[in-house]
Protein backbone atom coordinates (compact mmCIF):
# COMPACT_ATOMS: atom_id res chain seq x y z
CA UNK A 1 -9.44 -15.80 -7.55
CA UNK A 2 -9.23 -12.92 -4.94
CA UNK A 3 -5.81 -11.16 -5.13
CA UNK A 4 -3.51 -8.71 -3.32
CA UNK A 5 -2.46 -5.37 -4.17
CA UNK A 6 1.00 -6.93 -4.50
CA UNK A 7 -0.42 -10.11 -6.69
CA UNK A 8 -2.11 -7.92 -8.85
CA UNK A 9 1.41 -5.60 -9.56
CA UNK A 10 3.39 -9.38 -9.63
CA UNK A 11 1.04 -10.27 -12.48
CA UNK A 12 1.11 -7.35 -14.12
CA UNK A 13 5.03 -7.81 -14.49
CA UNK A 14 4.94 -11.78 -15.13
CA UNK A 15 2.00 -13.96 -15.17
CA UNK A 16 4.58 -16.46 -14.43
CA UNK A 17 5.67 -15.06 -11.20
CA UNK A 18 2.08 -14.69 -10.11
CA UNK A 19 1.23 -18.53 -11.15
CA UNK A 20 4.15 -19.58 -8.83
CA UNK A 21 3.30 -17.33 -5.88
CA UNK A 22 -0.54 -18.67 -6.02
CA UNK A 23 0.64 -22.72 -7.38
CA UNK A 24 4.02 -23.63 -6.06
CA UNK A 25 5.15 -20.96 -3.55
CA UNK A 26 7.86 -23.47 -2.24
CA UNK A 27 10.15 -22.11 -5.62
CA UNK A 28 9.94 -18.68 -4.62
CA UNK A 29 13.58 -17.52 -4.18
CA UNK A 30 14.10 -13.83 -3.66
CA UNK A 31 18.21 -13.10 -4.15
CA UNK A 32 19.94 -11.30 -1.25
CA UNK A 33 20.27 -8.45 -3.57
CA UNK A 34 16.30 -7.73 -4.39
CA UNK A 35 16.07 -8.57 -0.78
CA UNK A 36 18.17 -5.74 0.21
CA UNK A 37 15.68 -3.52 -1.96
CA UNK A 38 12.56 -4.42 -0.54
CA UNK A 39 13.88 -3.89 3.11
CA UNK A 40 15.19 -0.69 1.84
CA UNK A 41 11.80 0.20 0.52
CA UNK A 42 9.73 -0.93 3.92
CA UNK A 43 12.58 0.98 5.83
CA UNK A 44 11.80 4.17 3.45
CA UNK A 45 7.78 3.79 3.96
CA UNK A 46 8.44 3.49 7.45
CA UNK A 47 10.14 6.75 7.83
CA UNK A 48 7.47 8.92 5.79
CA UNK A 49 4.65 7.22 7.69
CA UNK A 50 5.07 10.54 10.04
CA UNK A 51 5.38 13.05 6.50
CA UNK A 52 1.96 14.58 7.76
CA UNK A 53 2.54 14.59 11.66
CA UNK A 54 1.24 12.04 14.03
CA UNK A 55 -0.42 9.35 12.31
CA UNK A 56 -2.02 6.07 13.51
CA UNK A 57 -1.11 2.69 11.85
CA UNK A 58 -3.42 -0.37 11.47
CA UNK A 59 -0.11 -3.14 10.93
CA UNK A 60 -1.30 -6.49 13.26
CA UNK A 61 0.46 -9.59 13.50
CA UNK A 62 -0.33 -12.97 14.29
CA UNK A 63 1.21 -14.87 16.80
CA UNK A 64 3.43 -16.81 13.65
CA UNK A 65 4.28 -12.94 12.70
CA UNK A 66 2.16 -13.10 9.80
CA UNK A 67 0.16 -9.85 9.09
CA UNK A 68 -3.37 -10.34 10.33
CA UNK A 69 -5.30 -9.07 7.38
CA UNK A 70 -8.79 -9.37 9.26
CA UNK A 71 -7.78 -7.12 12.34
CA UNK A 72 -6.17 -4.83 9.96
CA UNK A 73 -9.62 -4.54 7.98
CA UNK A 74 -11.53 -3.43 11.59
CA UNK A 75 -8.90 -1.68 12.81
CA UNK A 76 -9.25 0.64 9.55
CA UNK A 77 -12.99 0.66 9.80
CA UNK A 78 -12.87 2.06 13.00
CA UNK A 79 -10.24 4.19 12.51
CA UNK A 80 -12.07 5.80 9.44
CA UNK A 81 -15.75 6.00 12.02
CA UNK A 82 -13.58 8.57 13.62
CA UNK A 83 -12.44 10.36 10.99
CA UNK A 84 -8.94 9.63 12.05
CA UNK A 85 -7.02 12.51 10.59
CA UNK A 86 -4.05 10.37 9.16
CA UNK A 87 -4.05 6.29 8.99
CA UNK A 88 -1.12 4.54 7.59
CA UNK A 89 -1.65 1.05 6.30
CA UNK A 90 -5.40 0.99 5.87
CA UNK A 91 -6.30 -1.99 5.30
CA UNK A 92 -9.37 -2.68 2.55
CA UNK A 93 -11.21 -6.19 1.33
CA UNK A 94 -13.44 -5.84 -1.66
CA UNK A 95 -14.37 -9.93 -2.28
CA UNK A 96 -11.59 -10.89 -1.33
CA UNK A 97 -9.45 -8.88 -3.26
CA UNK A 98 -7.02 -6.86 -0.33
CA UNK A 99 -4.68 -3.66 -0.73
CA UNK A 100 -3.14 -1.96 2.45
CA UNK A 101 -3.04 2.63 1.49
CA UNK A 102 0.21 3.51 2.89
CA UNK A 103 -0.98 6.89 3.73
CA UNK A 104 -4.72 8.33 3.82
CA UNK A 105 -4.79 11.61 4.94
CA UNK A 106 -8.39 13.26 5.83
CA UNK A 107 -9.14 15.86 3.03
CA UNK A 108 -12.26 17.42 3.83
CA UNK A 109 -14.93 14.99 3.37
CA UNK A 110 -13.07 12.12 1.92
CA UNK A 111 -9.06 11.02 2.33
CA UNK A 112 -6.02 11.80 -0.10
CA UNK A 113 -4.40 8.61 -1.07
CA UNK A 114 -0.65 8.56 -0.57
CA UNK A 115 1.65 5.54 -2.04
CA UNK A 116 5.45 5.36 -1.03
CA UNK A 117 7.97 4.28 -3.40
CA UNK A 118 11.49 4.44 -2.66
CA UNK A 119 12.23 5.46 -6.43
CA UNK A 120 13.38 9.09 -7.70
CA UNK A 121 10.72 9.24 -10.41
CA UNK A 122 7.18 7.56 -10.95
CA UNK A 123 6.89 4.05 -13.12
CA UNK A 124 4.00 2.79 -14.93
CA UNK A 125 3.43 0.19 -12.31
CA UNK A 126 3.01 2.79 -9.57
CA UNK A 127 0.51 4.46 -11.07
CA UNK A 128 -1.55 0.82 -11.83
CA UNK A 129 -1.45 0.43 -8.52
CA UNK A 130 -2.46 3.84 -7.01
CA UNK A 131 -5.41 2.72 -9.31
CA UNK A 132 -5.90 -0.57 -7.96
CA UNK A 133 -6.09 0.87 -4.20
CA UNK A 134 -8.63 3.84 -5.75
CA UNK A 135 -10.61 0.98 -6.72
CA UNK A 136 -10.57 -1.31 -3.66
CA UNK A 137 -11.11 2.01 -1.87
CA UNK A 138 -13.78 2.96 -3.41
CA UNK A 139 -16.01 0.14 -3.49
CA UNK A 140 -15.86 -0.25 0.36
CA UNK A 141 -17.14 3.33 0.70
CA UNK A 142 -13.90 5.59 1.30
CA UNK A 143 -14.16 8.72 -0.73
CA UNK A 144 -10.84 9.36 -2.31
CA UNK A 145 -10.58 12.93 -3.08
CA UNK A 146 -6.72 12.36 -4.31
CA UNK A 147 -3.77 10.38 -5.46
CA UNK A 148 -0.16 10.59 -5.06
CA UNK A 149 2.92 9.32 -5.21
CA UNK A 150 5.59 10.40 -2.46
CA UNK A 151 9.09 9.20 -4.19
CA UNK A 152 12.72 9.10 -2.80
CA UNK A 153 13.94 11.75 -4.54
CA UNK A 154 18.20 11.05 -5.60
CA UNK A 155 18.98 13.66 -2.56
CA UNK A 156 17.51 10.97 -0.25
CA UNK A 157 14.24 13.30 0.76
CA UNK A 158 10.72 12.83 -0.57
CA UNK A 159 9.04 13.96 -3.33
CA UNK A 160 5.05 14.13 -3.52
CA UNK A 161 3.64 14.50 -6.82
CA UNK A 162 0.18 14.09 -7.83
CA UNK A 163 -0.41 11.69 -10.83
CA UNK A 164 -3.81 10.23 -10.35
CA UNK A 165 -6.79 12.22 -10.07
């Protein structure tokens, strides 16, 4: 079964969860509070998409507002032909399995990796899925030169700190 970046990290913290996302989505209640979180965390990414100066980002919706993952996978491609200098939400299929990079940043001949979190310090589950996008990367052909993590540090700034090599 093909999975997301964000399947794979739901598994990883409850097989449960996961079975429900992919067998009876319908019973998927997030509370207001871990809603508040998440848009806190999107609202964080979207402010350090610009952390390395203009950037260009490969987010397309359908016409139901649903990300179009397809367009998002060509967009990158061509994006990447042109050795864009900085792409935020590349988008990557490797059968079927999907991850959008937050950040890739051109690093001589290959990109740097960047994934937001809007947490002070890193978690095991970040770094499982820095690894995750290295993989999905790799196998379609991007040349990952680095890894990070770019946290909300408790001052409200960012921190970058490589952990993944």
């Amino acid at each position: 079964m093909p999975v997301s970046k964000t399947d794979f990290i739901r598994g990883l913290q409850c097989e449960k969860m996961l079975w429900l996302d992919a067998h009876a989505p319908e019973y998927k209640i997030i509370p207001p509070e871990i809603q508040q979180r998440l848009d806190a965390g999107n609202d964080f990414g979207d402010k350090v998409m610009g952390v390395f100066g203009a950037f260009t980002e490969t987010t397309c919706y359908r016409e139901d507002g649903r990300l179009h993952f397809a367009k998002m996978i060509e967009k990158t491609k061509e994006l990447l032909q042109k050795n864009e200098r900085v792409i935020c939400e590349g988008s990557f299929s490797w059968y079927g399995n999907f991850c959008a990079a937050d950040i890739l940043k051109k690093d001589g001949e290959g990109y740097a990796l960047y994934e937001v979190k809007n947490a002070p310090t890193p978690r095991n589950e970040f770094i499982v899925d820095l690894g995750f996008q290295r993989l999905i990367l790799k196998k379609c052909g991007v040349k990952i030169t680095t890894s990070s993590l770019i946290l909300h540090d408790e001052q409200g700034g960012q921190v970058c700190g490589e952990y993944v090599k």
